[in-house]
Protein backbone atom coordinates (compact mmCIF):
# COMPACT_ATOMS: atom_id res chain seq x y z
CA UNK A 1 86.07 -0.76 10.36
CA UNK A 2 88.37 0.07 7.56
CA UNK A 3 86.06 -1.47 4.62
CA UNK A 4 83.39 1.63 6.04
CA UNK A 5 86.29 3.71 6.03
CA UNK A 6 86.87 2.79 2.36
CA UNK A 7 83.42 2.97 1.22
CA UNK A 8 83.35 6.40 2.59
CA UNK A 9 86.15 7.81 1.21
CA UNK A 10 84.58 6.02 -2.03
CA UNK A 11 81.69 8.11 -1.62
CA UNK A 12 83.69 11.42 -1.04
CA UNK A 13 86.02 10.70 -4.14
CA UNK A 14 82.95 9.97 -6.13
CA UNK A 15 80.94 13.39 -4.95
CA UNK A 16 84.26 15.35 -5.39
CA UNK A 17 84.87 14.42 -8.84
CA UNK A 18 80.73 15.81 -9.50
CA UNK A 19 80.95 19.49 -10.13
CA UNK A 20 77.31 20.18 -8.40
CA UNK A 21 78.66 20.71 -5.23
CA UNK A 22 81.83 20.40 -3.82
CA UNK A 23 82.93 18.54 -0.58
CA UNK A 24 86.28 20.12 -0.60
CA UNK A 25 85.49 23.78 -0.60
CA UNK A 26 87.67 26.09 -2.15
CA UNK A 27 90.37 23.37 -2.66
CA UNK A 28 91.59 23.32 -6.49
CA UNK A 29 90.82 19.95 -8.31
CA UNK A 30 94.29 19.25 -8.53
CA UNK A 31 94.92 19.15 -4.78
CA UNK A 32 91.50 17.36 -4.00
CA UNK A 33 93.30 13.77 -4.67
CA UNK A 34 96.34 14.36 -2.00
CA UNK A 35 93.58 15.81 0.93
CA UNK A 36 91.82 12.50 0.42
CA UNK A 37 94.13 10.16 0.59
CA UNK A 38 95.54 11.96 3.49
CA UNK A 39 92.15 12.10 4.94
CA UNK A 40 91.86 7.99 4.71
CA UNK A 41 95.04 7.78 6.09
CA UNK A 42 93.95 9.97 9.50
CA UNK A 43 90.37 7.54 9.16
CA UNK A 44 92.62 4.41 8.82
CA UNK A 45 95.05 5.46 11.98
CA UNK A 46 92.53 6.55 13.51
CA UNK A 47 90.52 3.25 13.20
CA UNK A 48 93.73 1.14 14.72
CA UNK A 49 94.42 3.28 17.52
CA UNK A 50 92.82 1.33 20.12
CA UNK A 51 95.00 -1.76 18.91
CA UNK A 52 98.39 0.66 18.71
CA UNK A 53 97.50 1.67 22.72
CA UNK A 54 97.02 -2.10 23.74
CA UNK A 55 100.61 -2.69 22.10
CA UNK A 56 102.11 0.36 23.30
CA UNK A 57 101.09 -0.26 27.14
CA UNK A 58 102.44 -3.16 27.22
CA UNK A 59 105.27 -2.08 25.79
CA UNK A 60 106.15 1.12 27.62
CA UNK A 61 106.88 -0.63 31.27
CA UNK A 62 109.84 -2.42 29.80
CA UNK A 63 111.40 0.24 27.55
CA UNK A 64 111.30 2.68 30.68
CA UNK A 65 112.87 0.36 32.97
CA UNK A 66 115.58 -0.35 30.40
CA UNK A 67 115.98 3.61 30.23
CA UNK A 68 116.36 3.17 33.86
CA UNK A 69 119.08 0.84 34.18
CA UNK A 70 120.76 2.62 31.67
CA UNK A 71 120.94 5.76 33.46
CA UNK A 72 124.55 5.96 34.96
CA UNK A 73 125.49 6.79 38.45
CA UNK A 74 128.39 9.21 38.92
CA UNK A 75 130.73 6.07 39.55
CA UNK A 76 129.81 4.81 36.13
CA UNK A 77 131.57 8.20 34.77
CA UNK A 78 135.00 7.69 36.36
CA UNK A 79 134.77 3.54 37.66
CA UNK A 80 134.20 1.13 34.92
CA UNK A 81 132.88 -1.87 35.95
CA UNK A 82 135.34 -5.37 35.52
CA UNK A 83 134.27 -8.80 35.96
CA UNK A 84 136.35 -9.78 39.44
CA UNK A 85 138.62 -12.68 38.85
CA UNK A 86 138.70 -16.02 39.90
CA UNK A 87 140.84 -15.48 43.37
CA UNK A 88 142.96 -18.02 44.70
CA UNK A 89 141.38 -18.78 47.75
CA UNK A 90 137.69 -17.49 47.12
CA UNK A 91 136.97 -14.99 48.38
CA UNK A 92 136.95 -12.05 46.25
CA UNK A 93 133.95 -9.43 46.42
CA UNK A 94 133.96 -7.19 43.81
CA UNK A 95 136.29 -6.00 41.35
CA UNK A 96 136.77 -2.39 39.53
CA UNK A 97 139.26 -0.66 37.53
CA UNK A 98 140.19 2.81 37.69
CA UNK A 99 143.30 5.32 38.72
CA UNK A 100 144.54 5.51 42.03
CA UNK A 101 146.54 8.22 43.43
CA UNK A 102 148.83 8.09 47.06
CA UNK A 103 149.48 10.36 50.32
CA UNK A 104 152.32 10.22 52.73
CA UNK A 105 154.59 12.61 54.37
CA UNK A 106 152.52 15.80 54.74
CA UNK A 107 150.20 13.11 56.66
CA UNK A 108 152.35 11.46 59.23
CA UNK A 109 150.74 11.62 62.69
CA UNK A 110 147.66 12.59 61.86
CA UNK A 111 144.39 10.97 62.43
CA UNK A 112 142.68 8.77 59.39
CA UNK A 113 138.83 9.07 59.05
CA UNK A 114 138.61 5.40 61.43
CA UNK A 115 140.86 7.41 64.19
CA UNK A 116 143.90 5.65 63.18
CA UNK A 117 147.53 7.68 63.60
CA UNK A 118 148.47 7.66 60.41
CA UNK A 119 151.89 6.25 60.36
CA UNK A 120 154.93 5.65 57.50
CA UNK A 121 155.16 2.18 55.31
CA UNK A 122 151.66 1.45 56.29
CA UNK A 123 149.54 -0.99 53.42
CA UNK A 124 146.72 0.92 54.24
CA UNK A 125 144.49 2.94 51.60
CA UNK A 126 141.49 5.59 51.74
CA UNK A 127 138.32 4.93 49.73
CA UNK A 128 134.91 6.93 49.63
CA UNK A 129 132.43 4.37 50.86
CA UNK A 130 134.42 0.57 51.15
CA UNK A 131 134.05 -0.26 55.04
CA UNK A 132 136.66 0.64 57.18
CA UNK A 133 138.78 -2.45 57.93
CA UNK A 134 137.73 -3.93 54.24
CA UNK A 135 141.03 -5.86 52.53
CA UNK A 136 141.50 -4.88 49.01
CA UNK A 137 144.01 -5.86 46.61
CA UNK A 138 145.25 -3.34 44.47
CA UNK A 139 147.25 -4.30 41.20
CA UNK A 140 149.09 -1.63 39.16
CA UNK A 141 147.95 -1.98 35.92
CA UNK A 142 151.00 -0.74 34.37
CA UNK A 143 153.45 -3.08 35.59
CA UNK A 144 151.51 -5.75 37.00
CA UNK A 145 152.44 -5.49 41.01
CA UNK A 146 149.93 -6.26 43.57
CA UNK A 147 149.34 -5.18 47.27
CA UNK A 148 146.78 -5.72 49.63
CA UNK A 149 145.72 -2.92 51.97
CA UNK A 150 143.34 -2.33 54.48
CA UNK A 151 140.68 0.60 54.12
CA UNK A 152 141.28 2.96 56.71
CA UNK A 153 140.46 6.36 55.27
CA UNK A 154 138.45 8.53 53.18
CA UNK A 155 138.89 9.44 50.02
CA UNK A 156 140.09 10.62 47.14
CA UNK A 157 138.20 13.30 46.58
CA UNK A 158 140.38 14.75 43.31
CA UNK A 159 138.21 13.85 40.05
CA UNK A 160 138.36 10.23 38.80
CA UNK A 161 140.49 8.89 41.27
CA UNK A 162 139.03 5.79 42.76
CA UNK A 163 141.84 4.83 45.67
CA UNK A 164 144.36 6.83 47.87
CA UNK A 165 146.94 4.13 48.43
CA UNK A 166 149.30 5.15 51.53
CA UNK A 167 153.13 5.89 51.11
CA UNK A 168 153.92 2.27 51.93
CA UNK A 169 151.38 0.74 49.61
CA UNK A 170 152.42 3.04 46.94
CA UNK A 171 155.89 1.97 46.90
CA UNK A 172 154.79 -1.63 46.92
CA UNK A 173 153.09 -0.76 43.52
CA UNK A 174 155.41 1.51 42.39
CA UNK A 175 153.26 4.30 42.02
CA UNK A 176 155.26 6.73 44.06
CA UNK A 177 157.71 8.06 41.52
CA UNK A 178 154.56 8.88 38.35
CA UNK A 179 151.81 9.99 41.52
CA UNK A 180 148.97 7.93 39.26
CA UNK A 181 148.38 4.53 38.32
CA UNK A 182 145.50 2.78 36.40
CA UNK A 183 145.17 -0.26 38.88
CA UNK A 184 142.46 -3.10 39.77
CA UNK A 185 141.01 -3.09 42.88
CA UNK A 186 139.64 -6.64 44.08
CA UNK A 187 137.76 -6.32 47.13
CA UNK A 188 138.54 -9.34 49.17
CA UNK A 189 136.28 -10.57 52.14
């Protein structure tokens, strides 16, 4: 295909440069050269696009599901992902890191999303979609203490915040005095 490609842009080049009649119209010698090889390059692409479509279907499934996976959820803005650590007794979930925030007084005596009375000193936490009853260890990031609490609630629902640790899991951590903490959560099962 692209030697009678060639051999017609020969043919072209060769009836151009005649001055009987020309190919190129009203096209000034000068700019006659450029047209052709641009011509021979549409004839050449042109020529290989059956082979470019063969490479670019097979291709195309891959690079689009890669796009996919790389689209992020709205966890992925404010929950980054850690690889969970090797527990103690085995039998850690999942793992994440992010900030965690706490809720007490105004609280007391109410009723938590599971129908709980929400009580003082409690190690319990809320969390947008772990299971009610679900055991989590929380360590503050800042100065390395760790609590476990049970899921009992819902929430936070203040920007990046990932946890809502109760007043008595808060002062376990030490989170009471700042209000935030950068902490781990390891989901335990």
């Amino acid at each position: 295909m692209i030697n009678l490609v060639l051999s017609a842009l020969s043919g072209l080049a060769s009836a151009a440069s005649t001055k009987s009649e020309p190919i190129l119209g009203s096209v000034p010698p000068v700019m006659r050269g450029p047209q052709l090889l641009g011509a021979a390059a549409l004839l050449i692409a042109g020529s290989q696009a059956p082979a470019l479509a063969a490479v670019s279907s097979t291709t195309a499934p891959s690079a689009v599901v890669r796009d996919a996976e790389r689209i992020p959820s709205w966890e992925d803005k404010f929950i980054r992902k850690v690889a969970p650590a090797a527990p103690a007794n085995g039998l850690l979930a999942s793992a994440s890191v992010g900030q965690a925030s706490w809720y007490g007084p105004g609280f007391y005596g109410n009723r938590t999303a599971n129908g709980e009375v929400f009580r003082p000193g409690t190690m319990t936490a809320a969390h947008r979609s772990l299971p009610f009853g679900t055991r989590v260890r929380v360590t503050n990031l800042n100065n390395g203490r760790t609590a476990v609490v049970r899921i009992n609630d819902r929430g936070p629902f203040h920007g990046s915040r990932i946890i809502d640790l109760a007043h008595g899991a808060a002062q376990q951590l030490g989170v009471t005095s700042s209000g935030l903490a950068q902490v781990k959560l390891e989901v335990l099962n």
